[in-house]
PDB file of N, CA and C in Angstrom:
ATOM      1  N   UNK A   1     180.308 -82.885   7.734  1.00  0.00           N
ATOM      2  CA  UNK A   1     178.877 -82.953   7.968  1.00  0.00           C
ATOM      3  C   UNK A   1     178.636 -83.702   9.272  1.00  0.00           C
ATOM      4  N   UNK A   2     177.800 -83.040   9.816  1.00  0.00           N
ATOM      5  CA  UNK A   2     177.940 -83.713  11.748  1.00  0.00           C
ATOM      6  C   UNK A   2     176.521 -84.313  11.519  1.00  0.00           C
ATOM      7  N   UNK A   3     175.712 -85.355  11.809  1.00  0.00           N
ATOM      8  CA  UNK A   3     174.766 -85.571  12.143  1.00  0.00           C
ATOM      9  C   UNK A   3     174.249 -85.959  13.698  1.00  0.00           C
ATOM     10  N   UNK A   4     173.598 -85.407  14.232  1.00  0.00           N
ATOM     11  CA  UNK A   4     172.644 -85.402  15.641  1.00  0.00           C
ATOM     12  C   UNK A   4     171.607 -86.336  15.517  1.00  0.00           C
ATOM     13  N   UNK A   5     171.892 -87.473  16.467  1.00  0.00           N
ATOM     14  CA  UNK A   5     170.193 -88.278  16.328  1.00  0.00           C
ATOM     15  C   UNK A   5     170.046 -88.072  18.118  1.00  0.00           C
ATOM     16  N   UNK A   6     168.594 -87.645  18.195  1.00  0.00           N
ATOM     17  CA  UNK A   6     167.639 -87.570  19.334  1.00  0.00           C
ATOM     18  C   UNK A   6     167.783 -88.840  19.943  1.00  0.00           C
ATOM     19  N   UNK A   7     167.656 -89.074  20.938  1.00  0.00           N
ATOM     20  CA  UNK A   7     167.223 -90.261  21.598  1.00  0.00           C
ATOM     21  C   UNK A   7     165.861 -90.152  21.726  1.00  0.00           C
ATOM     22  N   UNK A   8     165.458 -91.414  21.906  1.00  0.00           N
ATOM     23  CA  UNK A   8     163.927 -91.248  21.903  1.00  0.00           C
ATOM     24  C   UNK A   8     163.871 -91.740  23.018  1.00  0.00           C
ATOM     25  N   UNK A   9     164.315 -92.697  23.289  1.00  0.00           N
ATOM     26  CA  UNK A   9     163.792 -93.797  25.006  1.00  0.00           C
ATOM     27  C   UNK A   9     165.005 -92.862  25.653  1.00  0.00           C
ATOM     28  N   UNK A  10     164.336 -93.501  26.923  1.00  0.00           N
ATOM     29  CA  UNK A  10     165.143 -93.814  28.287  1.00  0.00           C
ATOM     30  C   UNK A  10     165.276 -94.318  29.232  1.00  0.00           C
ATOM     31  N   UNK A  11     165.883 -94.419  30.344  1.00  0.00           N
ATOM     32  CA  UNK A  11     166.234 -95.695  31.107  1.00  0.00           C
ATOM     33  C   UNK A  11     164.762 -95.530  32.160  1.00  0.00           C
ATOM     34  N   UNK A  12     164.458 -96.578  32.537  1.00  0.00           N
ATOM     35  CA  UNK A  12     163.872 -96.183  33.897  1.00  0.00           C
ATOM     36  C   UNK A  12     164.394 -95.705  34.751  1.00  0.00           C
ATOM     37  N   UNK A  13     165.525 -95.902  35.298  1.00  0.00           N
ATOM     38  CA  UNK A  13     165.671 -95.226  36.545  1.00  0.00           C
ATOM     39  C   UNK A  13     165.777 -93.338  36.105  1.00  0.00           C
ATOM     40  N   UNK A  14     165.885 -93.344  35.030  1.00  0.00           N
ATOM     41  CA  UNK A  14     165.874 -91.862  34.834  1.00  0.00           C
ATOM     42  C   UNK A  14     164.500 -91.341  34.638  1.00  0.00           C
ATOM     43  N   UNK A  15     163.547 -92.034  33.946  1.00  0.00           N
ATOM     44  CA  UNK A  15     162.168 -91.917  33.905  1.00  0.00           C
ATOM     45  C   UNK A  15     161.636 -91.756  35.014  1.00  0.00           C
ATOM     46  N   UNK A  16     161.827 -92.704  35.760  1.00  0.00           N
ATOM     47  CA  UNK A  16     161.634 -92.415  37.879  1.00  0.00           C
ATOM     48  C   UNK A  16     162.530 -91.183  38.328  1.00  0.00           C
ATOM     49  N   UNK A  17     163.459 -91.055  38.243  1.00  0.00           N
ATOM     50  CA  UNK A  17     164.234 -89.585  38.476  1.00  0.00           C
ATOM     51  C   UNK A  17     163.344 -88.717  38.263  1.00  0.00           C
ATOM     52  N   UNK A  18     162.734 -88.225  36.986  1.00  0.00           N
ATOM     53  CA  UNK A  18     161.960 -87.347  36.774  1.00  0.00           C
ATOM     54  C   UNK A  18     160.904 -87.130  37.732  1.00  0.00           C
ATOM     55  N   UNK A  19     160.607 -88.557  38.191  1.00  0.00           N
ATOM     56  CA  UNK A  19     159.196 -88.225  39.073  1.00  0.00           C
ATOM     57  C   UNK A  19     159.624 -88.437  40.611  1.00  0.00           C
ATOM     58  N   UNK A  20     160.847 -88.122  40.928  1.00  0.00           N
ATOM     59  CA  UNK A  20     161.107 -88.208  42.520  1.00  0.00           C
ATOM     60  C   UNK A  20     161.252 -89.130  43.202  1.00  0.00           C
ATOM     61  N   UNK A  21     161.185 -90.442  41.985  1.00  0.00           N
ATOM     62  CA  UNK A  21     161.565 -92.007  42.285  1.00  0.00           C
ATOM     63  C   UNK A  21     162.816 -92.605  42.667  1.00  0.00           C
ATOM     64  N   UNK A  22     163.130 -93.364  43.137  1.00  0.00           N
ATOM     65  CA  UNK A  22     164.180 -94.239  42.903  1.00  0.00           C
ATOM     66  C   UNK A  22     164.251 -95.373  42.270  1.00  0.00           C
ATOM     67  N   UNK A  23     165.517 -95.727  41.728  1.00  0.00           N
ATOM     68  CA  UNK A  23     165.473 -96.827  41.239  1.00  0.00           C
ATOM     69  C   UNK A  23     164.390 -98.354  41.217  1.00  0.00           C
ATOM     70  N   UNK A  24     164.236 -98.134  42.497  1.00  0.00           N
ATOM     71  CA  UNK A  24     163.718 -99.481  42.949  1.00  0.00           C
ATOM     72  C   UNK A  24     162.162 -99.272  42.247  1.00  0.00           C
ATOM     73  N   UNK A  25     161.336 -97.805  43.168  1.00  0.00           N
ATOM     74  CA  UNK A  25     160.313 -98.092  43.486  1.00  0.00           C
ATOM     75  C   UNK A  25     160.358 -97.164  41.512  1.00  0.00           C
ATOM     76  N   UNK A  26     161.048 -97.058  40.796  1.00  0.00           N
ATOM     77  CA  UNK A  26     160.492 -96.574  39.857  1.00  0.00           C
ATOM     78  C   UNK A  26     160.465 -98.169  38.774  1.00  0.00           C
ATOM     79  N   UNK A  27     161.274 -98.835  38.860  1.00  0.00           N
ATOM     80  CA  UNK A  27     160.909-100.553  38.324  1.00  0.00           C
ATOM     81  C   UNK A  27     159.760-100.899  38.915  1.00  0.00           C
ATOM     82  N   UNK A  28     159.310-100.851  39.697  1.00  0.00           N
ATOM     83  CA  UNK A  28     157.946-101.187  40.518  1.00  0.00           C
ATOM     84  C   UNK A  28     156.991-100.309  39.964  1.00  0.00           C
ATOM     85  N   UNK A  29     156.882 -99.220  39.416  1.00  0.00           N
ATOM     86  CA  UNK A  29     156.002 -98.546  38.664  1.00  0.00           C
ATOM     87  C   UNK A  29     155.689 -98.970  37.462  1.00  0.00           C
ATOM     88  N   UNK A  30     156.886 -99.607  37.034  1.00  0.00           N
ATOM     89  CA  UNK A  30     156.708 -99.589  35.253  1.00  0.00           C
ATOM     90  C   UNK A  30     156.091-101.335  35.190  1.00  0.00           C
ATOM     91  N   UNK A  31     156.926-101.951  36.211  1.00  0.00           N
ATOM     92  CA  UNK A  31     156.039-103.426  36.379  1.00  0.00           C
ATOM     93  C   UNK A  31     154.234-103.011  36.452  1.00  0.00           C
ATOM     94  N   UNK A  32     153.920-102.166  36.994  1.00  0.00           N
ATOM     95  CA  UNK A  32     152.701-102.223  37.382  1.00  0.00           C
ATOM     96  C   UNK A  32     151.590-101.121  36.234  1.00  0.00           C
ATOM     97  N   UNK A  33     152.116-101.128  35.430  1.00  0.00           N
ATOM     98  CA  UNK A  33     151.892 -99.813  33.957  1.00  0.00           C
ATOM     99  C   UNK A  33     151.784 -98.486  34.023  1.00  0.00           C
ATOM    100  N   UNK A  34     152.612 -97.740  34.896  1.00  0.00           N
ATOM    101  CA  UNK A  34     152.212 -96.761  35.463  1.00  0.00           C
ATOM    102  C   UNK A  34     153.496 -95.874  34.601  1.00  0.00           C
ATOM    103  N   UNK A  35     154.343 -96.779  34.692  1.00  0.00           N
ATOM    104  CA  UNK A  35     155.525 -95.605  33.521  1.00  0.00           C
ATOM    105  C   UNK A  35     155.497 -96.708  32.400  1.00  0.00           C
ATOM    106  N   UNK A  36     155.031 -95.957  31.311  1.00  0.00           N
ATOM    107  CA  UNK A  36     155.324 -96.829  30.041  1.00  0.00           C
ATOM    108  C   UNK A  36     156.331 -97.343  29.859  1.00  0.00           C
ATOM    109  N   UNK A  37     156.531 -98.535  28.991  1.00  0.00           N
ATOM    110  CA  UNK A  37     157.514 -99.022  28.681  1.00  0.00           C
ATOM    111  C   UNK A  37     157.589 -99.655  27.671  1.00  0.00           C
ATOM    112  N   UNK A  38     159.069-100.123  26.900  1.00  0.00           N
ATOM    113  CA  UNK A  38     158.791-101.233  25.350  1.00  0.00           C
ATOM    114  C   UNK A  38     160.238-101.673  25.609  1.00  0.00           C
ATOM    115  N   UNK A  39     160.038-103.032  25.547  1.00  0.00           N
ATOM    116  CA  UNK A  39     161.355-104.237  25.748  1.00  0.00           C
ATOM    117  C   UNK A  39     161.984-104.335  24.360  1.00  0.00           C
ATOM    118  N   UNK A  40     163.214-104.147  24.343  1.00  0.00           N
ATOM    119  CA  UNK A  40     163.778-104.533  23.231  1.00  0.00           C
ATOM    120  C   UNK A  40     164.886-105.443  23.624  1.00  0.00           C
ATOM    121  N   UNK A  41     164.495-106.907  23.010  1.00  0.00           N
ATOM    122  CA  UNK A  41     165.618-108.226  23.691  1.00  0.00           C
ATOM    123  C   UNK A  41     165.205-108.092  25.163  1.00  0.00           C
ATOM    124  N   UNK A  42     166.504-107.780  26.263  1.00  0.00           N
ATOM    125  CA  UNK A  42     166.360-107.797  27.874  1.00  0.00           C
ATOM    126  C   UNK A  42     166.254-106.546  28.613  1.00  0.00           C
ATOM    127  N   UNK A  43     166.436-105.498  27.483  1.00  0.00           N
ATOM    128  CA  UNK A  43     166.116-104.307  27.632  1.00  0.00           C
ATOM    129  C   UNK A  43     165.164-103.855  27.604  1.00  0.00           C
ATOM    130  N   UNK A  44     164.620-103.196  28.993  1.00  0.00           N
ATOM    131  CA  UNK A  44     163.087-101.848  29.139  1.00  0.00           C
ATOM    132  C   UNK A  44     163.996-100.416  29.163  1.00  0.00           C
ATOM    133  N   UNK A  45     162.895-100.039  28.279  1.00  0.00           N
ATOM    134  CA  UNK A  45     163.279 -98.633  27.937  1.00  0.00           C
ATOM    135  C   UNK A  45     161.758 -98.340  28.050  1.00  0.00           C
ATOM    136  N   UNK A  46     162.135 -96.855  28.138  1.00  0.00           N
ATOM    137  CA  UNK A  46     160.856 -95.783  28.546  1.00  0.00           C
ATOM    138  C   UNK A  46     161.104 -94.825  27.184  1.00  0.00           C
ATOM    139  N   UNK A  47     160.135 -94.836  26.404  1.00  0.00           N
ATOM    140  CA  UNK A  47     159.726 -93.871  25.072  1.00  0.00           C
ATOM    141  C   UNK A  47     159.368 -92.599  25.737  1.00  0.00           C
ATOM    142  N   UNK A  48     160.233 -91.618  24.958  1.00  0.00           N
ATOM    143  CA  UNK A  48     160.273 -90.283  25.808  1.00  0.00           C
ATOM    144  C   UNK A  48     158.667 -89.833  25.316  1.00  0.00           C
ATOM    145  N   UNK A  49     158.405 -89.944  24.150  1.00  0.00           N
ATOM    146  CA  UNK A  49     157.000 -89.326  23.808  1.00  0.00           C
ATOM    147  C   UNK A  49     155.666 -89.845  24.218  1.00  0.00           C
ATOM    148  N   UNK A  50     155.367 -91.419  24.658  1.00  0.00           N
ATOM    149  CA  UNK A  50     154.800 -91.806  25.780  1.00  0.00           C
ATOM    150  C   UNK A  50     154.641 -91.275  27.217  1.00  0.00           C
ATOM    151  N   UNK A  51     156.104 -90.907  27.353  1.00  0.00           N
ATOM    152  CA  UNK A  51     156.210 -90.657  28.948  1.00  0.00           C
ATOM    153  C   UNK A  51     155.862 -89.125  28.933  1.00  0.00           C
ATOM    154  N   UNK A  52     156.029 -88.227  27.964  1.00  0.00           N
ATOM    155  CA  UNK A  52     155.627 -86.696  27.881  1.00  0.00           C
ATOM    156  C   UNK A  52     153.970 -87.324  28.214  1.00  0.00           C
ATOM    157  N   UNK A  53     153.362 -87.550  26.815  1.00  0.00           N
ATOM    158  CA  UNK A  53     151.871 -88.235  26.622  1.00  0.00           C
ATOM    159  C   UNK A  53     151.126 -88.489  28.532  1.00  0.00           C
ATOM    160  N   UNK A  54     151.912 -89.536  29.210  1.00  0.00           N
ATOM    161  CA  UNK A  54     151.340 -89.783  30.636  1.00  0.00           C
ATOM    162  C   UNK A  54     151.649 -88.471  31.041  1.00  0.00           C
ATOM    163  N   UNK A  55     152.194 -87.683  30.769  1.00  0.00           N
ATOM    164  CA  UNK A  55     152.459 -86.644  32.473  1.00  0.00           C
ATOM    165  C   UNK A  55     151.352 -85.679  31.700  1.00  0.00           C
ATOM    166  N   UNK A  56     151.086 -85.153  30.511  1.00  0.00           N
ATOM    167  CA  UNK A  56     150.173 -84.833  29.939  1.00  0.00           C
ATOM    168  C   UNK A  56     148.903 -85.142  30.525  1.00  0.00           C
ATOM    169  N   UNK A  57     148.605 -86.138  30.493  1.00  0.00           N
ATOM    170  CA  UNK A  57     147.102 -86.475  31.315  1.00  0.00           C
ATOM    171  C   UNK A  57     147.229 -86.495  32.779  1.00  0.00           C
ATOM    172  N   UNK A  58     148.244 -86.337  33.445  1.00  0.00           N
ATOM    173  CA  UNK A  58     148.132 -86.261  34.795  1.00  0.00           C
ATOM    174  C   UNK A  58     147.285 -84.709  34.833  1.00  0.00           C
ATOM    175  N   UNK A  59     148.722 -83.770  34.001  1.00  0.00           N
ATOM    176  CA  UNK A  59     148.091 -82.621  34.535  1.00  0.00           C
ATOM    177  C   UNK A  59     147.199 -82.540  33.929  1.00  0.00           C
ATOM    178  N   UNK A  60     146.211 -82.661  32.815  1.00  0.00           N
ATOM    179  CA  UNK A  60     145.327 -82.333  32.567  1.00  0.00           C
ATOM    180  C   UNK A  60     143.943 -83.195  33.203  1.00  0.00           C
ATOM    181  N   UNK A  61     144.191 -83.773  34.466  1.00  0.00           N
ATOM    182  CA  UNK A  61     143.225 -84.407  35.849  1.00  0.00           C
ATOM    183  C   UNK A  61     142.914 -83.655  36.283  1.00  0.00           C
TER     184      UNK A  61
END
């Protein structure tokens, strides 16, 4: 029996990947609330269904 679990988060710099960011200036986004985020301990992670949710309202601007 194989079980598959989804990831739900992801890193910022991959969250910035998506949007043509780099590393740097995509930490500088999420400092400033522009890519969601949720700290767990020293870890920021980006919730994939948040981050669908924001690009959602972009395009629908």
């Amino acid at each position: 029996m194989s079980t598959t679990h989804e990831v739900l988060v992801m890193t910022v710099p991959e969250a910035g990947a998506k949007l043509g960011l780099g590393r740097n200036a995509a930490y500088e986004a999420a400092a400033r609330g522009e890519i969601p985020t949720i700290r767990i301990g020293k870890l920021l992670k980006v919730p994939k269904v948040a981050f669908e949710r924001m690009l959602a309202k972009v395009e629908a601007a």
